[in-house]
Protein backbone atom coordinates (compact mmCIF):
# COMPACT_ATOMS: atom_id res chain seq x y z
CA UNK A 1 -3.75 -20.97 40.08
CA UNK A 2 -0.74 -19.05 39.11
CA UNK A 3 -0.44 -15.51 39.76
CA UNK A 4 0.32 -14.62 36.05
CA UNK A 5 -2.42 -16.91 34.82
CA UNK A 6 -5.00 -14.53 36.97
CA UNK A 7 -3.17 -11.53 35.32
CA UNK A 8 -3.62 -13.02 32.18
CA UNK A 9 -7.43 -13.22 32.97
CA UNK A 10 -7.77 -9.78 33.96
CA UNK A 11 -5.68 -8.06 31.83
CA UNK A 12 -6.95 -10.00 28.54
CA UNK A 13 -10.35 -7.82 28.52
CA UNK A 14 -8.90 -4.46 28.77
CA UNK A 15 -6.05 -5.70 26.01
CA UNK A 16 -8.93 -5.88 23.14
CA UNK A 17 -10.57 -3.08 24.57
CA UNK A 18 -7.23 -1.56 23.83
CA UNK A 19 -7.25 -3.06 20.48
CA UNK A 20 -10.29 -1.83 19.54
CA UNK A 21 -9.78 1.81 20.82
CA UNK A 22 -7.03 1.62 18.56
CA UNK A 23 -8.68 0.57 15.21
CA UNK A 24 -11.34 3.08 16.34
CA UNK A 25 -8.77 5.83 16.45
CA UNK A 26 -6.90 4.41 13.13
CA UNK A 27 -10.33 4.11 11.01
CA UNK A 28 -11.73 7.68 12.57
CA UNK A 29 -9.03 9.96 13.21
CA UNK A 30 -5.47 8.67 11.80
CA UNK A 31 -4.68 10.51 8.35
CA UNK A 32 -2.26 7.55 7.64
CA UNK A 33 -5.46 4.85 8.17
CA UNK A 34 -8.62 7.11 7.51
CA UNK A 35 -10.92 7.37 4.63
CA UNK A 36 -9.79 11.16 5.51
CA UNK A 37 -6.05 9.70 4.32
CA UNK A 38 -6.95 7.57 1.35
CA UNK A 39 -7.34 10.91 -0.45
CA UNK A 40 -3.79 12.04 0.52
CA UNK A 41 -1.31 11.12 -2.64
CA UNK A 42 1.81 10.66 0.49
CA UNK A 43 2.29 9.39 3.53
CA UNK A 44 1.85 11.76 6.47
CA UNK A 45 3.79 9.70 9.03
CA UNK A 46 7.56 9.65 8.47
CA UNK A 47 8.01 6.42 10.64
CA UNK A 48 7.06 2.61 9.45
CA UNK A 49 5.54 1.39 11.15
CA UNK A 50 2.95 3.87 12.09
CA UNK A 51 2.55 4.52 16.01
CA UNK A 52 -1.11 3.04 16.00
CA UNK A 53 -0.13 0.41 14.10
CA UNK A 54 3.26 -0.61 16.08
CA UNK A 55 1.14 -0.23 18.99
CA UNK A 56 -1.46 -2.70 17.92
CA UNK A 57 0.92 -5.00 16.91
CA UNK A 58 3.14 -4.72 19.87
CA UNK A 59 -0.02 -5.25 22.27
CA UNK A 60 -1.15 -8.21 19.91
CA UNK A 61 1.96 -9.66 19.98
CA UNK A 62 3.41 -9.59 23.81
CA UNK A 63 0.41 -8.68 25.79
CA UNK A 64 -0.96 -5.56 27.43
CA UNK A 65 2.21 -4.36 30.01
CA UNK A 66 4.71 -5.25 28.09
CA UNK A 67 3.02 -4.57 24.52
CA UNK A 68 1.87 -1.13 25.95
CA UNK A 69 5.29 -0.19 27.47
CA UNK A 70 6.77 -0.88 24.17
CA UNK A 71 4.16 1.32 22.43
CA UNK A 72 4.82 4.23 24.79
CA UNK A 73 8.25 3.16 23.88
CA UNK A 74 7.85 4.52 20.37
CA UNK A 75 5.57 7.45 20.94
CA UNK A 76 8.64 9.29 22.67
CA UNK A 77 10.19 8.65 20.02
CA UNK A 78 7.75 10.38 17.78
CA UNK A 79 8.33 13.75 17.29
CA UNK A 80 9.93 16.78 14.58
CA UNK A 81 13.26 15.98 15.87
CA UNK A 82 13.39 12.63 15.57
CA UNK A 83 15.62 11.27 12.37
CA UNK A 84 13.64 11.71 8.96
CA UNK A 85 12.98 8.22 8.43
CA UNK A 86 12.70 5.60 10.78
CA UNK A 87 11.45 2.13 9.76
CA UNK A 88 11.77 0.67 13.57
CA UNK A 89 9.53 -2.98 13.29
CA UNK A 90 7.99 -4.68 16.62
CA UNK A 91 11.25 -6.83 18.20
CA UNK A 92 10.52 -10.41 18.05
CA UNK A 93 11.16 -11.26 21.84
């Protein structure tokens, strides 16, 4: 057996525990996600994607390491100082 095949198999567990932590966080927490944001008549994150949702997308997409590492990736980039608007999609490859 491959050694990236028995990464696969380990890491594939914690990657929709990862998932789900997110969904938790977007459905509890985020005001962009949240029953807390559908009351909100703008959006509250200036960035399109959102972080939570460019994360879970990211992960979905290329796996936990890479996925992840691309997520933390755009959470640097997250902050007042950034540029106003920033629509920055998931790469394709």
């Amino acid at each position: 057996m491959k050694i990236r095949n028995i990464i696969r198999i380990i890491l594939f567990p914690i990657e929709k525990i990862t998932i789900l932590a997110i969904l938790i966080y977007q459905k509890i927490f985020s005001l962009e996600h949240s029953f807390w944001g559908s009351k909100l008549n703008y959006r509250v994150c200036r960035h399109f994607p959102s972080c939570s949702e460019y994360a879970k997308i990211a992960i979905q997409k290329f796996g936990l390491l890479k996925g992840g590492s691309l997520a933390i990736a755009r959470l640097c980039k997250c902050h007042p100082w950034s540029k106003l608007e920033m629509n920055d999609p998931v790469p394709n490859s």
